[in-house]
Protein backbone atom coordinates (compact mmCIF):
# COMPACT_ATOMS: atom_id res chain seq x y z
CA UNK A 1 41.05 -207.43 50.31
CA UNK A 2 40.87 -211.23 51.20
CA UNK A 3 41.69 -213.31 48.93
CA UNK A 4 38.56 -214.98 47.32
CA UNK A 5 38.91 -219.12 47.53
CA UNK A 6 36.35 -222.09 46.84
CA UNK A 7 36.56 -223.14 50.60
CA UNK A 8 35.95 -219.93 51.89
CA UNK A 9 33.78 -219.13 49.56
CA UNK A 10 31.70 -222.07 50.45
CA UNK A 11 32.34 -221.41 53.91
CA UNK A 12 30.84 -217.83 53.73
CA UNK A 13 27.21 -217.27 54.73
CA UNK A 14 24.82 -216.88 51.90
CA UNK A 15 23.05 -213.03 51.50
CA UNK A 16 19.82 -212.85 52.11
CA UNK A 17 17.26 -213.50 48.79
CA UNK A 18 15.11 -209.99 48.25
CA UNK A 19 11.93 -209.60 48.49
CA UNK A 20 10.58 -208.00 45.09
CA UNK A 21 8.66 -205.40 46.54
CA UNK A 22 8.16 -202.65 43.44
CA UNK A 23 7.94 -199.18 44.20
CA UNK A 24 5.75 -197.11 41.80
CA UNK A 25 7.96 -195.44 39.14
CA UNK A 26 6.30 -191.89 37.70
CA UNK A 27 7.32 -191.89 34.54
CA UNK A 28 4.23 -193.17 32.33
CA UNK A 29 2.67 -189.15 32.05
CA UNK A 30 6.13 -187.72 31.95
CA UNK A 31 6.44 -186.40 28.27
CA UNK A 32 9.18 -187.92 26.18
CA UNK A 33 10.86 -190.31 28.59
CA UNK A 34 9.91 -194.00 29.87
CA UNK A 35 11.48 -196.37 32.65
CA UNK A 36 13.73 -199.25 31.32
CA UNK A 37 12.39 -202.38 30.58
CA UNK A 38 13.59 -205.90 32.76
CA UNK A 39 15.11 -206.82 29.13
CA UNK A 40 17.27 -203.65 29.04
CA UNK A 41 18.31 -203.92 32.43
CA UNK A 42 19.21 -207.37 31.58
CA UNK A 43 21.61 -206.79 28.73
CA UNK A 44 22.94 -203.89 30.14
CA UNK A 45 24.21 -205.50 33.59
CA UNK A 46 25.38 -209.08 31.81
CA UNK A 47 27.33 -206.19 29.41
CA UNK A 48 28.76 -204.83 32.26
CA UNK A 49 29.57 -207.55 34.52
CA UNK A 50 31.14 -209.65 31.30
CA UNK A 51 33.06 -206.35 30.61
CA UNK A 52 34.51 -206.39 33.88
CA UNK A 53 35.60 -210.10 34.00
CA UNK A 54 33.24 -210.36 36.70
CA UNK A 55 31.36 -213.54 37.67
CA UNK A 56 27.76 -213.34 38.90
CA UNK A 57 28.60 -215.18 42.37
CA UNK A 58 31.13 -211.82 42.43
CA UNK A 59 28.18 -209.58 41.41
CA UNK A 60 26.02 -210.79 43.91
CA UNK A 61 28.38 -210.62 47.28
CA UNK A 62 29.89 -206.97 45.67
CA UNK A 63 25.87 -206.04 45.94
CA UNK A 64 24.98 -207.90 48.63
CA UNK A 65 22.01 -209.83 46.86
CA UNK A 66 22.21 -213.44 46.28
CA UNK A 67 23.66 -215.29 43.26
CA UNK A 68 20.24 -216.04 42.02
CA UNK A 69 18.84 -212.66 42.27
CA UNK A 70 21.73 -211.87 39.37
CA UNK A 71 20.59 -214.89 37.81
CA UNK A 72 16.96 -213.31 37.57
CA UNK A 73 17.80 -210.37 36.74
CA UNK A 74 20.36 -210.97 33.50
CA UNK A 75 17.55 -213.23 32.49
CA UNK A 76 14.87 -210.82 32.59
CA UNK A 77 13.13 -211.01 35.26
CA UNK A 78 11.75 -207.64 37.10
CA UNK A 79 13.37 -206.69 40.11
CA UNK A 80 12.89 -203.89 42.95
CA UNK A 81 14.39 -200.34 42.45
CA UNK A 82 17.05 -200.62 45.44
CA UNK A 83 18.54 -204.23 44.44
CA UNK A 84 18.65 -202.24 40.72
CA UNK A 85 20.76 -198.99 42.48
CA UNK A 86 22.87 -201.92 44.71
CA UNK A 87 24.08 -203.87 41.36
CA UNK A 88 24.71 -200.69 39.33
CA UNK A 89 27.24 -199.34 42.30
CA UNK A 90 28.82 -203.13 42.74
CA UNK A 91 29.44 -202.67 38.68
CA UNK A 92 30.91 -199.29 39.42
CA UNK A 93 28.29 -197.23 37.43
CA UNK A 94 25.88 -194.11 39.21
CA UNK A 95 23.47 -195.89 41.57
CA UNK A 96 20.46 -194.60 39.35
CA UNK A 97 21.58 -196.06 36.02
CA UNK A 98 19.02 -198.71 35.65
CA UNK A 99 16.38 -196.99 37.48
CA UNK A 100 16.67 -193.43 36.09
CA UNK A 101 13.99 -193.14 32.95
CA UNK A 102 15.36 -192.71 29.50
CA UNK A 103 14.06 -190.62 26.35
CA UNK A 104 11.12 -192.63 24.85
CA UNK A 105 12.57 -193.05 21.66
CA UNK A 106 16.10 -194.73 23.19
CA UNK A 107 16.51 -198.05 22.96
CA UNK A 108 19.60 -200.43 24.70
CA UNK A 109 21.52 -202.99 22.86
CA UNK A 110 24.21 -205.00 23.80
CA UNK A 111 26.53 -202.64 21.95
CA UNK A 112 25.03 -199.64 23.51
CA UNK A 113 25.86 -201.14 27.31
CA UNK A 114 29.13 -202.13 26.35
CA UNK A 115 31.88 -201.95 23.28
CA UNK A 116 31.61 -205.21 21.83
CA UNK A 117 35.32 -206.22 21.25
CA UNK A 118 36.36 -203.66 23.97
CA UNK A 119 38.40 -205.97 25.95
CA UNK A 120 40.08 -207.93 22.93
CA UNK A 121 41.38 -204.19 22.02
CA UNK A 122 42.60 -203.03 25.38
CA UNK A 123 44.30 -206.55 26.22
CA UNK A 124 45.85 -206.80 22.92
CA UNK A 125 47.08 -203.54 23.38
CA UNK A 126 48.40 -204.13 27.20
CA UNK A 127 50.33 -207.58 25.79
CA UNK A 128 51.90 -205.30 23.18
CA UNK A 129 53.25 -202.69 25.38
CA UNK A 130 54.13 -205.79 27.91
CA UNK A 131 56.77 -207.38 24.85
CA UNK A 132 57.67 -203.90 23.71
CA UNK A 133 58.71 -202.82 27.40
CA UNK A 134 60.35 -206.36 28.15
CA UNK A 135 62.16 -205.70 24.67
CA UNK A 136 63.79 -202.22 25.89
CA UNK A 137 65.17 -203.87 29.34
CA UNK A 138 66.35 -206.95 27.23
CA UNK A 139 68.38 -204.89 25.12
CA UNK A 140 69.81 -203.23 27.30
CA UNK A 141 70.90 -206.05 29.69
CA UNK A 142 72.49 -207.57 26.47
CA UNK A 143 75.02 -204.76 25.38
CA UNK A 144 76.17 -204.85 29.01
CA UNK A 145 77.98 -207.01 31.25
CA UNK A 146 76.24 -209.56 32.29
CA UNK A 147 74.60 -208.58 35.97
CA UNK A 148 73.46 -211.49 37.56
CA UNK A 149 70.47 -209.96 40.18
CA UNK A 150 68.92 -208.00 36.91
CA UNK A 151 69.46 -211.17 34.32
CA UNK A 152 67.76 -213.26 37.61
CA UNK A 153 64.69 -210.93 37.85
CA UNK A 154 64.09 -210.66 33.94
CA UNK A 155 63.91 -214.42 33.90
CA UNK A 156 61.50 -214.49 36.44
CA UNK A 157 59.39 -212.00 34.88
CA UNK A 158 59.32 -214.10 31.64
CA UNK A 159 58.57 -217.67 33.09
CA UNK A 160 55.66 -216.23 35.12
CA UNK A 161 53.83 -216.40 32.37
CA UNK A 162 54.73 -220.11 31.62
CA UNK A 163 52.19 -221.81 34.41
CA UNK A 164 49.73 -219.28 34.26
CA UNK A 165 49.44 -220.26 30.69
CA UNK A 166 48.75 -223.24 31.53
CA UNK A 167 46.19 -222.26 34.27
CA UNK A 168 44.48 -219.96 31.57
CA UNK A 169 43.58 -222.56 29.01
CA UNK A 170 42.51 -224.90 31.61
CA UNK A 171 45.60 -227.47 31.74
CA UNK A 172 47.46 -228.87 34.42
CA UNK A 173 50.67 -227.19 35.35
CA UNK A 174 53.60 -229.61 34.45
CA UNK A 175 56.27 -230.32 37.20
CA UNK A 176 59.22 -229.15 35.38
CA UNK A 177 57.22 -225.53 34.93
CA UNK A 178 60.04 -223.60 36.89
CA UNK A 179 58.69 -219.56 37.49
CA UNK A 180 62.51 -218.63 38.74
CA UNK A 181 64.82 -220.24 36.33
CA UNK A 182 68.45 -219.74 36.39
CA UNK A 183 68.64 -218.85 32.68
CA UNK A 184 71.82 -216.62 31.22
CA UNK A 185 70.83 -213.67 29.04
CA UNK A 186 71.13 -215.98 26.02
CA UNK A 187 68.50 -218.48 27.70
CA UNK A 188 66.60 -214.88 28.19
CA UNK A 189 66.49 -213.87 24.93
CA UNK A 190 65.27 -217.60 23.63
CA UNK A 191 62.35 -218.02 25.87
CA UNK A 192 61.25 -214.17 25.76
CA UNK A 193 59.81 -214.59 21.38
CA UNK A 194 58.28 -217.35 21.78
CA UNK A 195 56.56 -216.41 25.47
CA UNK A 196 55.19 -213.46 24.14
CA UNK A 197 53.82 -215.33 21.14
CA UNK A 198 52.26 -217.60 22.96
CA UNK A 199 50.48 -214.32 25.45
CA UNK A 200 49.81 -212.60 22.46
CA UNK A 201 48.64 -215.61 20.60
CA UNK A 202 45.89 -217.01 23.50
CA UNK A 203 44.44 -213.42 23.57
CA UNK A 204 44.13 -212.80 20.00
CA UNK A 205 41.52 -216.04 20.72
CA UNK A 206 39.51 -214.42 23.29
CA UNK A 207 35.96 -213.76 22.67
CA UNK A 208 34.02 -210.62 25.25
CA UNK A 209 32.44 -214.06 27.06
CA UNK A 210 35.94 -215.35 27.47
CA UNK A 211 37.51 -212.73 29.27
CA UNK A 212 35.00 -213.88 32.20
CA UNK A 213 35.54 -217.27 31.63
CA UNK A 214 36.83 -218.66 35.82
CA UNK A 215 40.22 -220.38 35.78
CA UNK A 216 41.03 -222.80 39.24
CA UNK A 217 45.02 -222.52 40.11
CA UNK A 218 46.43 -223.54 43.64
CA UNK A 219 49.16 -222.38 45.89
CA UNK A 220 51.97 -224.66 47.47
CA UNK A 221 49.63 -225.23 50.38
CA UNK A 222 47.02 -227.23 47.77
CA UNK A 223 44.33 -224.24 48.34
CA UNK A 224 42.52 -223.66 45.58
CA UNK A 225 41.68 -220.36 44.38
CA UNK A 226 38.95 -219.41 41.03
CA UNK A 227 39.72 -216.23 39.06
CA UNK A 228 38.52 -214.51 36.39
CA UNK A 229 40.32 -214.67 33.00
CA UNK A 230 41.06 -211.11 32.81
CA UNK A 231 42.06 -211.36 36.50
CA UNK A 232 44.72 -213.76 35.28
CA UNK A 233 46.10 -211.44 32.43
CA UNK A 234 45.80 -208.24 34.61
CA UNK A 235 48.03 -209.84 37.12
CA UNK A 236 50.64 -211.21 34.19
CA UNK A 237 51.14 -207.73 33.01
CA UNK A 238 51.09 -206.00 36.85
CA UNK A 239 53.62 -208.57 37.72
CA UNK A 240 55.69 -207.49 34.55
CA UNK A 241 55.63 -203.87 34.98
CA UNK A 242 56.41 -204.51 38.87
CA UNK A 243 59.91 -206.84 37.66
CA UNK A 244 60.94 -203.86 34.93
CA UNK A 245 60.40 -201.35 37.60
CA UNK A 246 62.91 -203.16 39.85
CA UNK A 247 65.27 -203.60 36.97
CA UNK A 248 65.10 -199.87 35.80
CA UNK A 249 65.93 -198.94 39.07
CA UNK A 250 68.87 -200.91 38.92
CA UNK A 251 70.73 -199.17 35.80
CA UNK A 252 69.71 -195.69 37.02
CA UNK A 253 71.15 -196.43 40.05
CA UNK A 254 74.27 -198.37 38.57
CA UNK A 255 74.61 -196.73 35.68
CA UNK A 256 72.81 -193.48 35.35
CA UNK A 257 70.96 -194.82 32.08
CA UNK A 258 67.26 -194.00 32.09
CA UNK A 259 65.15 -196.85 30.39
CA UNK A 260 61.83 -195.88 28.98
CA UNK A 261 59.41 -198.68 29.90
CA UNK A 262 56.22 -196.60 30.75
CA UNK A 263 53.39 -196.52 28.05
CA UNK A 264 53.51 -192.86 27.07
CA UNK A 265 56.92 -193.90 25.53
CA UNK A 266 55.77 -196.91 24.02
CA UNK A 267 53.02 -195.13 22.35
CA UNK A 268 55.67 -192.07 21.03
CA UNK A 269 57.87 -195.03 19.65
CA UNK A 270 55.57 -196.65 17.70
CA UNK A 271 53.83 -193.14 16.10
């Protein structure tokens, strides 16, 4: 998948606007069901899209529309049955969920199209299971000799987090912000409490909204790419589990020690 930058972004040629062309939907003599209405549609597909971190310029290239024909449709507006089946498969639902009719008496809320508080759960959860995993590989590098390859990659796993923080709340990266640090297990085990805090601690402040909320970071180069918040934090704790995996390798190999670091264990620890 290419990656998704402002240039090329801007660069890219624009979808085609729809023509709202409504097709006749039988419903209104069917007993006990009726069609949903532009405002259901609405809050179910802003539900949805927020829920998935998604933006609506995202939306709108993953459907093929263009980024105003979201815009009309989360606000209300009416729209024709096939741009409805092309933005329920680009959010990963059936292709008839907003066109299919629904029992007359149903009625869609915000709540019913999505969890509210969903994502605060699940990422609060993840960032757990991130310290509780970096805790067991920790340990273990600390009642052994020192091995300088392992100590080198845990570092690096732990000061990832240290710019992105910075890219997540919207604040320039300072210079001295070093991802591969040449810290000893003691420098380890000071930065790891308070880094984990501080992950913990930023999405304990997340709101649903915020989760969607675009961050700009940059690459050595100077290109600048946008992402998603929740892009950002999935790719903190896919980076982590990546590093641990390496490590774990390691002392099995070395050793023969197995360290649990999946979740199943993390969830029989802590029952």
């Amino acid at each position: 998948m290419a990656c998704r930058t402002i240039n090329a972004m801007a660069e890219a040629e624009p979808p085609k606007e729809k023509t709202i062309t409504m097709s006749p939907i039988n419903v209104e003599n069917a007993p006990g069901v009726r069609s949903l209405t532009p405002s259901e549609i609405a809050t179910a597909v802003r539900s949805h899209r927020e829920f998935a971190g998604m933006k609506q310029v995202t939306l709108a290239q993953l459907a093929g529309v263009t980024e105003r024909t979201i815009q009309r449709l989360e606000s209300g507006q009416r729209m024709d049955d096939q741009t409805l089946r092309d933005v329920a498969v680009a959010l990963g639902l059936a292709s008839q969920s907003f066109v299919d009719p629904i029992p007359t008496g149903a009625k869609v809320t915000p709540s019913d199209a999505m969890p509210q508080g969903a994502l605060q759960k699940y990422f609060s959860e993840m960032v757990a299971f991130d310290r509780w995993a970096n805790e067991a590989v920790l340990s273990w590098l600390e009642t052994h000799p020192e091995d300088t390859e392992m100590t080198r990659i845990f570092a690096h796993l732990i000061a990832e987090n240290h710019p992105w923080l910075y890219v997540l709340r919207g604040a320039d990266v300072p210079s001295e912000v070093n991802p591969q640090p040449n810290w000893t297990l003691t420098e380890c085990r000071a930065q790891f409490g308070p880094t984990m805090d501080d992950l913990a601690s930023f999405v304990a402040d997340l709101d649903e909204p915020g989760f969607a909320t675009v961050v700009h970071s940059s690459n050595p180069a100077g290109v600048i790419f946008e992402n998603t918040t929740m892009e950002v934090l999935t790719n903190l704790l896919v980076h982590a589990e990546h590093h641990r995996g390496q490590i774990v390798s390691i002392i099995a190999k070395e050793t023969g020690d197995y360290v649990p670091t999946v979740y199943m264990s993390y969830l029989r620890c802590r029952s």
